[in-house]
Protein backbone atom coordinates (compact mmCIF):
# COMPACT_ATOMS: atom_id res chain seq x y z
CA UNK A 1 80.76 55.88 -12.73
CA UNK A 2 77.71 57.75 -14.11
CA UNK A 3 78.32 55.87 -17.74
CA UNK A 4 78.89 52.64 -16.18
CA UNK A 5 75.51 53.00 -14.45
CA UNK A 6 74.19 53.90 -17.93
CA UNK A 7 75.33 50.71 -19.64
CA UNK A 8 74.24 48.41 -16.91
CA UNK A 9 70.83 49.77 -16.76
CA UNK A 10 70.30 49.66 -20.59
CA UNK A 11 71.48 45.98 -20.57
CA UNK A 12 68.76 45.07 -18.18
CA UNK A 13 66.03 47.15 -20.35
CA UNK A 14 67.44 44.71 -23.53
CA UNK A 15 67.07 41.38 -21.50
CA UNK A 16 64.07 42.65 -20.01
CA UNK A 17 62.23 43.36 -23.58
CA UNK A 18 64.09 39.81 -25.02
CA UNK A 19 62.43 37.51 -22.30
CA UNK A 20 59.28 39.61 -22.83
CA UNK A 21 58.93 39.37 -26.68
CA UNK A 22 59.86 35.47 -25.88
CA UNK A 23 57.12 34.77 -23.30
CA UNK A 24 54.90 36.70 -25.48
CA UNK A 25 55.56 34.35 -28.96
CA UNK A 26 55.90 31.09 -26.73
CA UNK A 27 52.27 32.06 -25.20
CA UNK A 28 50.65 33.18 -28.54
CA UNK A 29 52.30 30.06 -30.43
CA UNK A 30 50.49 28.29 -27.57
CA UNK A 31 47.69 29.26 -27.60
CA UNK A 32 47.44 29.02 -31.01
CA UNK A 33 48.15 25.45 -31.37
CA UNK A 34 46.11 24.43 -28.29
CA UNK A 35 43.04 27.01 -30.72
CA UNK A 36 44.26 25.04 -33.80
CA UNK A 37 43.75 21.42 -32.18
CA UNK A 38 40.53 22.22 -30.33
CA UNK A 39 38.45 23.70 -33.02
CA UNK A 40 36.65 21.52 -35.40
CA UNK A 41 33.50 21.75 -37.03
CA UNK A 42 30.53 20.28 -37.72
CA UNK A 43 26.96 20.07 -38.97
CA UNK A 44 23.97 20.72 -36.43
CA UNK A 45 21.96 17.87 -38.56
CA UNK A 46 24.65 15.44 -39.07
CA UNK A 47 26.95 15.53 -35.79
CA UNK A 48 28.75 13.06 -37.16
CA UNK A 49 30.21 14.77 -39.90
CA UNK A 50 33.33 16.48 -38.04
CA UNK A 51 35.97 18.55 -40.37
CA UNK A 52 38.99 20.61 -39.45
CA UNK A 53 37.75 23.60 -41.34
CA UNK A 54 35.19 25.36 -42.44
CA UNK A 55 33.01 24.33 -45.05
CA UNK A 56 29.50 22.69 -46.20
CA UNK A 57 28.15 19.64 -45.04
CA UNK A 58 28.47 16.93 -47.55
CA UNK A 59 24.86 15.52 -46.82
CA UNK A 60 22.51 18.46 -46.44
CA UNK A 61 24.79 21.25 -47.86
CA UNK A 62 24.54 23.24 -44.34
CA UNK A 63 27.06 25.40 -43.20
CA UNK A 64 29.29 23.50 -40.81
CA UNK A 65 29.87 25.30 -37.33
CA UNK A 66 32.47 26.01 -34.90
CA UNK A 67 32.28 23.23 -31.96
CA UNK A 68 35.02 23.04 -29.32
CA UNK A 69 36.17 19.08 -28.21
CA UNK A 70 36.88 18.50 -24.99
CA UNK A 71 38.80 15.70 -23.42
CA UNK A 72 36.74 12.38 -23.93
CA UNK A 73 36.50 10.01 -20.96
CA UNK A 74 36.98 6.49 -22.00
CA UNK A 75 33.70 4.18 -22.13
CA UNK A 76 33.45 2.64 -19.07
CA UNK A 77 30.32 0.07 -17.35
CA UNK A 78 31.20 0.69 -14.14
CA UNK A 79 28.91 2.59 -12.16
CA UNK A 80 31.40 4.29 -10.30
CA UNK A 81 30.99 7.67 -11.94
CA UNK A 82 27.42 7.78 -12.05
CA UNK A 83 27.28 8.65 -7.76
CA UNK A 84 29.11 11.48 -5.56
CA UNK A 85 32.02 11.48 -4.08
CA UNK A 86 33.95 10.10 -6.79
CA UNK A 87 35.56 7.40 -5.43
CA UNK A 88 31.73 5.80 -4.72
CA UNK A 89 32.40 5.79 -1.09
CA UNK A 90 30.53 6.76 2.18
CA UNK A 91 31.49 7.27 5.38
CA UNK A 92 29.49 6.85 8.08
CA UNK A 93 27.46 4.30 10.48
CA UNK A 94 24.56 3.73 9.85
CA UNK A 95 21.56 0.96 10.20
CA UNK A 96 22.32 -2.55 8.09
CA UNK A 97 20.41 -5.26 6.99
CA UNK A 98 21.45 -8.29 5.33
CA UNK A 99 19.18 -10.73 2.19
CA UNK A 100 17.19 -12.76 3.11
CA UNK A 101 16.91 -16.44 1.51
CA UNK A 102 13.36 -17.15 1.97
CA UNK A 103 9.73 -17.79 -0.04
CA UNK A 104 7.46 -15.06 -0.14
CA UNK A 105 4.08 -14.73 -1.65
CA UNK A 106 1.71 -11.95 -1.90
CA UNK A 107 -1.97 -11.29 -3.21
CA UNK A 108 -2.33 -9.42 -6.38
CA UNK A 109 -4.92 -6.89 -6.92
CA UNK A 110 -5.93 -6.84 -10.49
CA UNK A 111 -8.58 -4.05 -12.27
CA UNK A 112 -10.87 -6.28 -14.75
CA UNK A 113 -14.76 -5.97 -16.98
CA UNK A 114 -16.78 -7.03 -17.45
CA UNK A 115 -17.02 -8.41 -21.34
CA UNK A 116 -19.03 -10.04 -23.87
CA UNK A 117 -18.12 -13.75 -24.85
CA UNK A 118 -17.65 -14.24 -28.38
CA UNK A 119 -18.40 -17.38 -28.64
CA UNK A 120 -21.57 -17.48 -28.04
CA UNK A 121 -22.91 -14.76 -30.32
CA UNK A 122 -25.88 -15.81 -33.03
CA UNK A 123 -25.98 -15.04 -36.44
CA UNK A 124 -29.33 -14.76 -38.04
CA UNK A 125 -28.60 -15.32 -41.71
CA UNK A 126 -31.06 -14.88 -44.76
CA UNK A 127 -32.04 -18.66 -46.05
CA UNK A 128 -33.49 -16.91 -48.87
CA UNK A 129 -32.74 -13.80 -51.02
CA UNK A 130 -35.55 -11.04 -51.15
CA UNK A 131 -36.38 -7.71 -50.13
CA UNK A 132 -36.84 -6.55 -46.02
CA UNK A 133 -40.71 -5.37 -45.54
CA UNK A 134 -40.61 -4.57 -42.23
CA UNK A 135 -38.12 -4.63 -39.57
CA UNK A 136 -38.68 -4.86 -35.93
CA UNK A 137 -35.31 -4.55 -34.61
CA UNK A 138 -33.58 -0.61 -35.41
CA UNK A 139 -31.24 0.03 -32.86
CA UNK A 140 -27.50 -1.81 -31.78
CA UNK A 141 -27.47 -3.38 -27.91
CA UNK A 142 -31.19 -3.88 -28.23
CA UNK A 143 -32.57 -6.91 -25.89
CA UNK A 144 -34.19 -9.21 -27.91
CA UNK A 145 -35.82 -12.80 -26.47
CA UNK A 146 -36.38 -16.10 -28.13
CA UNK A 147 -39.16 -16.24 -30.32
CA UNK A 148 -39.21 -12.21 -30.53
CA UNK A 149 -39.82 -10.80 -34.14
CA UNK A 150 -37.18 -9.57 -36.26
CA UNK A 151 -37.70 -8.85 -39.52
CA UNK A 152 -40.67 -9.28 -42.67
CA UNK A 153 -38.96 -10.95 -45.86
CA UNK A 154 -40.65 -10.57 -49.35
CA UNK A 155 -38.79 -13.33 -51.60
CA UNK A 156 -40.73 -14.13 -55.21
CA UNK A 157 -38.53 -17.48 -54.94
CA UNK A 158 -40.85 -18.26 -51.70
CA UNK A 159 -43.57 -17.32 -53.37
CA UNK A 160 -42.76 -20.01 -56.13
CA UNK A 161 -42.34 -22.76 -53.60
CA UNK A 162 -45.79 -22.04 -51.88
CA UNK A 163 -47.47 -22.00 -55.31
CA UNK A 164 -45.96 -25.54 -55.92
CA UNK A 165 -46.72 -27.03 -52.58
CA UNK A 166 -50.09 -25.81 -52.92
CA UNK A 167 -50.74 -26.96 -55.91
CA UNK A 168 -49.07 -30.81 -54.91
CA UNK A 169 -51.64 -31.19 -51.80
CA UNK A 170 -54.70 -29.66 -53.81
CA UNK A 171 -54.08 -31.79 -57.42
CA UNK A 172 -51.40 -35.04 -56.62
CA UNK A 173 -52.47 -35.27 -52.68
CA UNK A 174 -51.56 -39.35 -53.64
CA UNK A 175 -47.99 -38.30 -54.20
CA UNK A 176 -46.49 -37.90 -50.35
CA UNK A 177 -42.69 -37.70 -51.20
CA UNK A 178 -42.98 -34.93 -53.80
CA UNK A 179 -45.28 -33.72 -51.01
CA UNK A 180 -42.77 -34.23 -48.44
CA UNK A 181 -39.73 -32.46 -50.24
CA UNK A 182 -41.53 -29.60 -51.61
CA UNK A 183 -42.11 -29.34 -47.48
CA UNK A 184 -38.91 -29.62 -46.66
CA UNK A 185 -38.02 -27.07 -48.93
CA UNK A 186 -40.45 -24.25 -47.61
CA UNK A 187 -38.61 -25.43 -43.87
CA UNK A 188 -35.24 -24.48 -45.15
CA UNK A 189 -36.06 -21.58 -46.41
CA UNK A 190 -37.19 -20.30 -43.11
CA UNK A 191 -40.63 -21.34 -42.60
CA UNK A 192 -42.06 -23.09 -39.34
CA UNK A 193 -44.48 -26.04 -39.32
CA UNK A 194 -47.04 -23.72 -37.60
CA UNK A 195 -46.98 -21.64 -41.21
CA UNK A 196 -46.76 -24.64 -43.64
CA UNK A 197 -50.11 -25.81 -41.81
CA UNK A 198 -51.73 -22.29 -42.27
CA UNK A 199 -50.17 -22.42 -45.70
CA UNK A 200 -51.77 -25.92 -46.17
CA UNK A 201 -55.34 -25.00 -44.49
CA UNK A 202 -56.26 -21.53 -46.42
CA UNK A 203 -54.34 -22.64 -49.80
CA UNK A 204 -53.87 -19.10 -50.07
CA UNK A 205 -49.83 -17.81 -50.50
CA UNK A 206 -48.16 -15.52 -48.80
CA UNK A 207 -44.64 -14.31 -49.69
CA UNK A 208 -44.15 -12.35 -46.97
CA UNK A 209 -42.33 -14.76 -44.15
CA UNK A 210 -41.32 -13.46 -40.61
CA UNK A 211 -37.99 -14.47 -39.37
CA UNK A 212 -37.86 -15.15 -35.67
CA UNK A 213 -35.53 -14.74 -32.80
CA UNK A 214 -33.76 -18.32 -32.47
CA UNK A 215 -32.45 -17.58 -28.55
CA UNK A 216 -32.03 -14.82 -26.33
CA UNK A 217 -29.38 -12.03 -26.48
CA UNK A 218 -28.07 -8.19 -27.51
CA UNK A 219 -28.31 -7.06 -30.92
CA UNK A 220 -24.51 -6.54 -31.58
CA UNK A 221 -25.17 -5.54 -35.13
CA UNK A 222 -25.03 -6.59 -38.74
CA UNK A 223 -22.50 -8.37 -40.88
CA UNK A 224 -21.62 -4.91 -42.50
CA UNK A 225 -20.50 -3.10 -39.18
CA UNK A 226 -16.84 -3.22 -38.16
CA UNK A 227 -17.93 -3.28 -34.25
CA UNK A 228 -16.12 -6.62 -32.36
CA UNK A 229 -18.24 -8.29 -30.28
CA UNK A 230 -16.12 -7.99 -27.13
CA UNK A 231 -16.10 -4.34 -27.28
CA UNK A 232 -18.29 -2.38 -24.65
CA UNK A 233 -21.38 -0.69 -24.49
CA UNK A 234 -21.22 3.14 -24.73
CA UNK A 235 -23.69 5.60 -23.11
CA UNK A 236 -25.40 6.20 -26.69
CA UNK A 237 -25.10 2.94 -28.18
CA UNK A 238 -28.74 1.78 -27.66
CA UNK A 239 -29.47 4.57 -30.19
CA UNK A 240 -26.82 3.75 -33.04
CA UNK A 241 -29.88 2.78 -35.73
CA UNK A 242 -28.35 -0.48 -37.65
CA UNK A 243 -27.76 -0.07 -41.58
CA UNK A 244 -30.28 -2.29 -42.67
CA UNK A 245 -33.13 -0.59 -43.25
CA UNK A 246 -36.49 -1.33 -44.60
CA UNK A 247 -36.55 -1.60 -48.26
CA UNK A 248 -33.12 -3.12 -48.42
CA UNK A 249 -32.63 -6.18 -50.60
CA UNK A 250 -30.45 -9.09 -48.86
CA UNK A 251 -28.90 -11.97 -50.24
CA UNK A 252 -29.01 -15.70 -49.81
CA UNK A 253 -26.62 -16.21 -46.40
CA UNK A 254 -26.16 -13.07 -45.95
CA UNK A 255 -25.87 -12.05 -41.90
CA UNK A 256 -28.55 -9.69 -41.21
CA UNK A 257 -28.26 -9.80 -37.42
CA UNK A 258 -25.45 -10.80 -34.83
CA UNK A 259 -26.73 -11.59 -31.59
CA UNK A 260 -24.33 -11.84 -28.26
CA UNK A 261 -25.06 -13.76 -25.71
CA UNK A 262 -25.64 -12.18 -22.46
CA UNK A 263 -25.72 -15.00 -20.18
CA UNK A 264 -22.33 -16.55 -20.59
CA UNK A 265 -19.83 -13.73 -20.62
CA UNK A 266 -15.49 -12.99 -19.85
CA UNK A 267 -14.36 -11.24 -16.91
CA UNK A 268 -11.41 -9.54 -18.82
CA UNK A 269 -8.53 -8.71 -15.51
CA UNK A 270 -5.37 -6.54 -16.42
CA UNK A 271 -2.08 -7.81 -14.97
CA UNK A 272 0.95 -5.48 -15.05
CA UNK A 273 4.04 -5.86 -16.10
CA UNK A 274 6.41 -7.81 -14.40
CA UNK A 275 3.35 -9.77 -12.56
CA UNK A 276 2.39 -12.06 -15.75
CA UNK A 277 4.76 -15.20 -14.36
CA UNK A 278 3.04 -15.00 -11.39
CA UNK A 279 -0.70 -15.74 -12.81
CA UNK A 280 -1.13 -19.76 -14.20
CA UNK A 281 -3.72 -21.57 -16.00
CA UNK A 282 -6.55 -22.75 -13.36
CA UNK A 283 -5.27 -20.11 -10.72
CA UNK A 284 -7.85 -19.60 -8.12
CA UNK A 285 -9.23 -15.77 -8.10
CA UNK A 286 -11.41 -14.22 -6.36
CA UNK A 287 -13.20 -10.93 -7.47
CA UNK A 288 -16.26 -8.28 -6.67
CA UNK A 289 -17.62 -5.98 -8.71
CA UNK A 290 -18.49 -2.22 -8.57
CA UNK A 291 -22.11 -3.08 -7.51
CA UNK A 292 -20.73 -4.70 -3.98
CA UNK A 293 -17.36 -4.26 -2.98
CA UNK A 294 -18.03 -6.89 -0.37
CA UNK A 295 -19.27 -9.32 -2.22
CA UNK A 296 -16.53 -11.58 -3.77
CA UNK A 297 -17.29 -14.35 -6.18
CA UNK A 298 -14.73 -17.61 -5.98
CA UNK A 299 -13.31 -18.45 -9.84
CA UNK A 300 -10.65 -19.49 -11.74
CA UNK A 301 -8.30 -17.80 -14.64
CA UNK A 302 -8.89 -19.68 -17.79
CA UNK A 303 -7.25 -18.35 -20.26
CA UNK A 304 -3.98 -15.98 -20.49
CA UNK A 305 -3.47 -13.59 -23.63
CA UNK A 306 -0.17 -13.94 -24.98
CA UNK A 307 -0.71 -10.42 -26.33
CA UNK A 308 1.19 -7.21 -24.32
CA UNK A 309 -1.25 -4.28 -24.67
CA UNK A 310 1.43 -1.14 -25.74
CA UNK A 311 -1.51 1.31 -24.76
CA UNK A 312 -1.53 0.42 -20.56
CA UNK A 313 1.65 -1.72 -20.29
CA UNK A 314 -0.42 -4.62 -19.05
CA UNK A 315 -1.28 -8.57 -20.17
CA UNK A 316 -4.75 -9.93 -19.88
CA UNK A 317 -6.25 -13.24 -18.13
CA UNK A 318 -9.77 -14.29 -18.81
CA UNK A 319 -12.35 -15.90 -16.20
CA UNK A 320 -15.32 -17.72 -18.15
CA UNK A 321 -18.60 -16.70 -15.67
CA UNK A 322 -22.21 -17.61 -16.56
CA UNK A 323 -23.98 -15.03 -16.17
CA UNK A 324 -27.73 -16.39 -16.10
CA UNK A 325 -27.78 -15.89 -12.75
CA UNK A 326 -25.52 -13.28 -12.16
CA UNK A 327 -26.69 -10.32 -14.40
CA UNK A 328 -23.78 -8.63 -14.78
CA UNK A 329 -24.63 -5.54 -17.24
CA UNK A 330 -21.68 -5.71 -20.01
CA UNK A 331 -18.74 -2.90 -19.17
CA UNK A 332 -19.39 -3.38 -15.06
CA UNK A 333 -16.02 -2.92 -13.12
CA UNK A 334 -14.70 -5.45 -10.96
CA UNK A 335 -11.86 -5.87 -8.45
CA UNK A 336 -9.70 -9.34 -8.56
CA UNK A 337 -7.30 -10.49 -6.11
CA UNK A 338 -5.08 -13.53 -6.92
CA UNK A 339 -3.04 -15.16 -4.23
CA UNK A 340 0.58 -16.38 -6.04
CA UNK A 341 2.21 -19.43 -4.97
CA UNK A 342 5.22 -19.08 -2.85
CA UNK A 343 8.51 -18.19 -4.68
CA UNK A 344 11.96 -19.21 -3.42
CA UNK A 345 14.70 -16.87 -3.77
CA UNK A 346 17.09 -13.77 -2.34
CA UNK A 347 15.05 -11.01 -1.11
CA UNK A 348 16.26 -7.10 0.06
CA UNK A 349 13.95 -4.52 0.82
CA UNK A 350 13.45 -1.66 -1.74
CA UNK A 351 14.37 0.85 0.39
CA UNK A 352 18.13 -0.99 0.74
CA UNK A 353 18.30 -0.39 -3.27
CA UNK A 354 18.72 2.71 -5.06
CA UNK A 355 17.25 2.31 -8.92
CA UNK A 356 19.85 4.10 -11.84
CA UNK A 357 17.94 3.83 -14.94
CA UNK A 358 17.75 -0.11 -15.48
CA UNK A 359 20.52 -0.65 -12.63
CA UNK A 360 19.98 -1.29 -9.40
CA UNK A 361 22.70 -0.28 -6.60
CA UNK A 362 23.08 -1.57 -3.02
CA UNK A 363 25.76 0.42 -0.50
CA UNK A 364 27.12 -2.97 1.04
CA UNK A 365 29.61 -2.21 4.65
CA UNK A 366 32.98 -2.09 4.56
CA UNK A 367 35.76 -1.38 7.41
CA UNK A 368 34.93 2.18 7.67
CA UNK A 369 31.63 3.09 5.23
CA UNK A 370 30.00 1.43 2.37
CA UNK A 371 30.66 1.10 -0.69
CA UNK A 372 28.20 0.98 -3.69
CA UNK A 373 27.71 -2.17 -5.71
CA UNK A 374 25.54 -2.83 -8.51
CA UNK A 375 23.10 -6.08 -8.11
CA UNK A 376 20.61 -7.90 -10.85
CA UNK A 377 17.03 -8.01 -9.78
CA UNK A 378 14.25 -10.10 -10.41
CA UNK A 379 10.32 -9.56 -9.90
CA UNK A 380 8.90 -7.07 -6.81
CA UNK A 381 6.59 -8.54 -4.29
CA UNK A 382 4.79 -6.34 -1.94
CA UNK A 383 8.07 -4.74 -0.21
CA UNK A 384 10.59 -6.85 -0.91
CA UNK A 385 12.64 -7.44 -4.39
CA UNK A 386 14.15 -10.23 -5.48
CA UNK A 387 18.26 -10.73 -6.03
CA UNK A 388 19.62 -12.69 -8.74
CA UNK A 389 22.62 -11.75 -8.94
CA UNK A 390 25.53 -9.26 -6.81
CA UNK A 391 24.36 -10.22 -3.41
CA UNK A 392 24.41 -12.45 -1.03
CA UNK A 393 22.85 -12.66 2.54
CA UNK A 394 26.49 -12.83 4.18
CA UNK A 395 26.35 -9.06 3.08
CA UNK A 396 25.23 -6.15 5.35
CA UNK A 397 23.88 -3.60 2.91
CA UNK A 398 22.59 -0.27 4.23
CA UNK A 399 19.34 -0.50 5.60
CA UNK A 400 17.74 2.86 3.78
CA UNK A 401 19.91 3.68 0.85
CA UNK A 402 18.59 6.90 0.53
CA UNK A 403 20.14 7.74 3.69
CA UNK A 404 23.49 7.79 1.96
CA UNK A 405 22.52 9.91 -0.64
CA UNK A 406 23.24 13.77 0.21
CA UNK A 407 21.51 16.87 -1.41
CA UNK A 408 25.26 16.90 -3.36
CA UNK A 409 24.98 13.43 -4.80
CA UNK A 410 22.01 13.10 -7.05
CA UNK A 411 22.42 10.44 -9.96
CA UNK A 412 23.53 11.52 -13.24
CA UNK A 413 21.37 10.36 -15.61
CA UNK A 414 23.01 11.08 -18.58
């Protein structure tokens, strides 16, 4: 009995060790192969070099490193997986609201300058080459009026002009169209009748000719400086000194002055994006400046840059004002509201939307809870957006989308 015992119990021990040394093999073989097929490696510059084994990156030369795959989901554009619970569903009750198919307009509050006008700026070009004496004008932005002084021209080529007329009226006074022309000539080259008469009276030459102020304006600078007109005073630019000096020679048309013109200037307005279809040529606007808030001034938008400004996200419109009366200092702020025509269309409230990104996402009621949809929008207006496409006003939509979103359910943005 004893040795039976004996046998029977060493029997067990063998099948016990046999079915351990299997499970053992099976589950190292295993986890082997399921080791084997999940490492791979690849380069941390170049992920998209991927290699079964180790070795150098064929692009940089870097050591490739271990990385561990995972399962892959399939590419999917349903926006299913981007909300909790899975399945995109909520259950509950809660408030609805349905589209509504209806025009809505709004007034637009648009942040504008006051700007200079290019087109009316003055250039005060040389007629004749010579050499600056004197100048009466030193500093950029400085006022200047008609008739003011600007600048003392030595030119030897005036010089030989007077000599000749003076010599025509004193020696061949008979001769009236040489006369005339060598007249004409002194005009073009900058003289005024006053000084041809002077000229005439004391027969005495003077080579030095003053150049005068032709109209009104701000000295924006000379033809050398890079400023643009348009651009806006700063605190210190009435003492940027110009770079002509006295002493300097200037040529024949050369552009010794630019003058703007303050009394005919742009009220530049910024529009943000997603508002520029709303503003037209000839659009009625309505603006006040920084000086009184309360005091609006009736206009209209004349001009629309085509140009989208990277730097504020925004498109400009223009309003021509005259200024003669107005006296608008250059850089003033100023507050513009434009009233949009109505616009027909599909309209939710933007609380009933929940924004993923570049999607949009309504929770639209179904037998028991809603379910989430995705829906194309259009422009915003005040509180309302508008639906192009997804939506229709037979829908009830939850009321407050955020309602349905718990602390547990935050959009993946990945």
């Amino acid at each position: 009995m004893n040795k039976y015992i004996k046998y029977s119990l060493l029997a067990i021990a063998v099948l016990v060790v046999g079915f351990g040394v299997y499970y053992g093999v099976n589950k190292f073989n295993s986890q082997a192969d399921h080791e084997h097929q999940a490492e791979v490696y690849t380069c941390s510059m170049h992920p998209e070099i991927i290699r079964d084994e180790p070795g150098k990156c064929p692009i940089c030369g870097m050591t490739l490193i271990k990385k561990v795959t995972e399962a892959q989901p399939t590419e999917s554009h349903s926006i299913d997986h981007l909300l909790r619970p899975t399945d995109s569903f909520v259950v509950g009750d809660f408030q609805t609201t349905t589209a509504k198919d209806t025009a809505i307009s709004s007034e637009i509050k648009l942040p504008g300058i006051v700007a200079y006008d290019p087109n009316s700026s003055v250039n005060i070009a040389a007629r004749i080459s010579g050499r600056i004496e004197k100048m009466y004008v030193n500093y950029k932005y400085q006022k200047v009026n008609k008739g003011q002084r600007l600048f003392d021209l030595y030119s030897p080529e005036l010089l030989t002009a007077q000599q000749n007329f003076i010599y025509l009226i004193t020696n061949d006074a008979e001769n009236t169209s040489i006369i005339k022309a060598s007249k004409q000539k002194l005009l073009l080259y900058g003289m005024t009748l006053n000084q041809i008469n002077s000229l005439a009276a004391a027969k005495r030459t003077n080579p030095v000719i003053t150049i005068y102020s032709p109209t009104n304006g701000i000295v924006q600078g000379t033809e050398s400086m890079t400023t643009a007109a348009e651009g806006s005073m700063q605190n210190n630019a009435t003492t940027t000194s110009l770079t002509l000096k006295e002493g300097d020679y200037i040529k024949q048309n050369e552009v010794v002055f630019k003058l703007v013109n303050t009394d005919k200037v742009w009220g530049v307005f910024n529009v943000m994006q997603g508002q520029g279809s709303l503003i037209k040529i000839n659009q009625p606007i309505r603006f006040s400046s920084e000086l009184d808030e309360n005091d609006f001034i009736n206009a209209k938008v004349n001009f629309i840059e085509t140009q989208f400004s990277d730097t504020d996200k925004t498109n400009r419109v223009r309003v021509y004002l005259n200024n003669s009366n107005l006296k608008f200092p250059i850089g003033l702020r100023l507050q513009g509201i434009v009233e949009t025509n109505p616009i027909q269309g599909i309209w939710v409230r933007k609380q009933a939307l929940v924004s993923i990104g570049s999607k949009k996402v309504v929770f639209i009621k179904m037998e028991n809870g809603f379910k989430a949809k995705e829906i194309k929008t259009g422009i915003e207006i005040n509180d309302f957006v508008q639906v192009i496409e997804g939506l229709s006003v037979k829908d009830a939509i939850a009321d407050n989308a955020q309602y349905l979103m718990d602390s547990e359910s935050f959009i993946k943005t990945e």
